[in-house]
Structures are given as structure tokens and as C-alpha cells.
Protein backbone atom coordinates (compact mmCIF):
# COMPACT_ATOMS: atom_id res chain seq x y z
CA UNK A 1 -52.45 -38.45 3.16
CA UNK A 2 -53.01 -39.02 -0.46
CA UNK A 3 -50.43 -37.96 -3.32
CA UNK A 4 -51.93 -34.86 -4.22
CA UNK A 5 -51.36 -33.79 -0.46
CA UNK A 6 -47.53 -34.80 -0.69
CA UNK A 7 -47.29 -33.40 -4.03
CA UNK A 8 -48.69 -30.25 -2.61
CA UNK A 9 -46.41 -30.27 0.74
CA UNK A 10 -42.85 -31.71 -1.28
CA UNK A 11 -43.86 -28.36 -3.57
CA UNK A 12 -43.79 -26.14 -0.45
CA UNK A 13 -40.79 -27.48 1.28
CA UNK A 14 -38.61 -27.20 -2.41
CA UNK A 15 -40.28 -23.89 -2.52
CA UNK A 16 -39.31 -22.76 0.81
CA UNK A 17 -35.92 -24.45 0.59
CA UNK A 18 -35.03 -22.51 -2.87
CA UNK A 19 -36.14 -19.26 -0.96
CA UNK A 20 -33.79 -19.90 1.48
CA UNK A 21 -31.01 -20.98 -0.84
CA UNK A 22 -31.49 -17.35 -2.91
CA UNK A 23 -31.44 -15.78 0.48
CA UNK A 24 -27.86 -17.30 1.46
CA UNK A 25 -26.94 -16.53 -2.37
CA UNK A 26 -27.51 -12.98 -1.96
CA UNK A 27 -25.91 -12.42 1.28
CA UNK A 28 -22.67 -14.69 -0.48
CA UNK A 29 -22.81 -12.09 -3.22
CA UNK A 30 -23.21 -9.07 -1.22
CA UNK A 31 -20.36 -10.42 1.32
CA UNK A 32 -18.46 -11.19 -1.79
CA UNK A 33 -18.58 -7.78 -3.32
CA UNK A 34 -17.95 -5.82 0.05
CA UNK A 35 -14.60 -8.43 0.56
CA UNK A 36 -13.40 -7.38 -3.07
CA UNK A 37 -13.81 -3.80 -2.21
CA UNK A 38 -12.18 -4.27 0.92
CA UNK A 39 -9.29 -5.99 -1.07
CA UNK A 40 -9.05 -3.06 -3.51
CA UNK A 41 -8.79 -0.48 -0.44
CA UNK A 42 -6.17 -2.49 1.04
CA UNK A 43 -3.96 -3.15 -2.30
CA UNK A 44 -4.42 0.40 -3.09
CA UNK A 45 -2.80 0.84 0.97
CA UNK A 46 -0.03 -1.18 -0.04
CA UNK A 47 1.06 0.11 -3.34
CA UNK A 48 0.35 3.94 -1.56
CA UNK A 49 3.04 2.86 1.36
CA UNK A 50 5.48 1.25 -1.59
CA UNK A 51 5.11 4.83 -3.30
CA UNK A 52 5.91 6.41 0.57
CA UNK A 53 8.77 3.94 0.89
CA UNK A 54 10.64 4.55 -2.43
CA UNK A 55 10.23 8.29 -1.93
CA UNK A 56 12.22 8.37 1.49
CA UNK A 57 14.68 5.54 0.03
CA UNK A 58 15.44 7.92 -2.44
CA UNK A 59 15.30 10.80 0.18
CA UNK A 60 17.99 9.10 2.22
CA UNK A 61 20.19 8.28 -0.99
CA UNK A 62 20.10 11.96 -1.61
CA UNK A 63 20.96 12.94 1.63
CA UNK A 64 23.64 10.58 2.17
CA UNK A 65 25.42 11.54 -1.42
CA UNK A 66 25.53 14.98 -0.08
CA UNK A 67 28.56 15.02 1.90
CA UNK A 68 28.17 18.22 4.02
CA UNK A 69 31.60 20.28 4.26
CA UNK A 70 32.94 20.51 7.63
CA UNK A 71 35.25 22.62 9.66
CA UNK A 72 38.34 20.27 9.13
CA UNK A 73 38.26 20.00 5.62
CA UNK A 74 37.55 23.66 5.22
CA UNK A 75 41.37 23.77 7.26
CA UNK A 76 42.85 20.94 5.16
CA UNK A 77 42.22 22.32 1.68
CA UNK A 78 42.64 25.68 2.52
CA UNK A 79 45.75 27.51 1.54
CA UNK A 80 47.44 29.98 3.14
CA UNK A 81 47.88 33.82 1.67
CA UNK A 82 51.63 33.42 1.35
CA UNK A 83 51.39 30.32 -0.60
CA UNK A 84 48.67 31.81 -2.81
CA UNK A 85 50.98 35.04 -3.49
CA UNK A 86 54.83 34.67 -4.15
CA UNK A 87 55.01 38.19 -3.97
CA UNK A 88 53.20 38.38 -0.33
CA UNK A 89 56.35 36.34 1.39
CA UNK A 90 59.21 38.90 -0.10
């Protein structure tokens, strides 16, 4: 072979080689792009389950400073009619 017919083939093999090296470049870049939008779903997942979790923290702290009344201390505080009205024990 003379160096016009290496020229000619190194030429073709770079050529072919760069093709190939845009190819894998594009499919990084695509890969890349569908991974960050996969991130953003997932973040947006996370803060959405944060915003869940805060609202039945503060669900639970409601309920629990909500002391529901029950039978006995109805009894306990309660007075009876006598005591309430001097005038009801003459």
C-alpha cells in the first residue's frame, strides 16, 4: 500500500470512530436527561410524602390536645342540686 491508500483508510477508520463516539454521546445525553427527569419525579415524591407526613403529625397533635370528656369527669365536676341551691335543702 502506498501513503495515499493509508491516508485514505486512517481517514475512514477516524471517520467511523468519531461516528461512533457521537453515537455513544447522544445516547449519554439522552440517558442523562431521562435520569434527571427521573430525579425530579422522585424529589418531587419525597417532598409530596414530607407535605403528607407533617399534615398527619399535625393531625395527631390536634387530636391528642383534644382531651375528649368522659363519663367520670362528667361525675367528678358535677355538682349536686342541693349544693347549687341553699334554698333547695331547707
Amino acid at each position: 500500500m502506498n501513503n495515499n491508500d493509508l491516508l485514505v483508510q486512517t481517514a475512514r477508520e477516524l471517520a467511523a470512530r468519531l461516528s461512533n463516539a457521537e453515537i455513544d454521546r447522544a445516547s449519554f445525553r439522552a440517558q442523562a436527561i431521562e435520569l434527571q427527569n427521573e430525579n425530579d419525579q422522585l424529589k418531587k415524591q419525597i417532598k409530596d410524602l414530607q407535605d403528607e407526613l407533617a399534615k398527619q403529625k399535625q393531625a395527631k397533635e390536634d387530636q391528642s390536645s383534644v382531651t375528649p370528656k368522659t363519663v367520670t369527669d362528667d361525675q367528678d365536676t358535677s355538682t349536686t342540686e342541693t349544693e347549687q341551691d341553699p334554698q333547695a335543702n331547707k
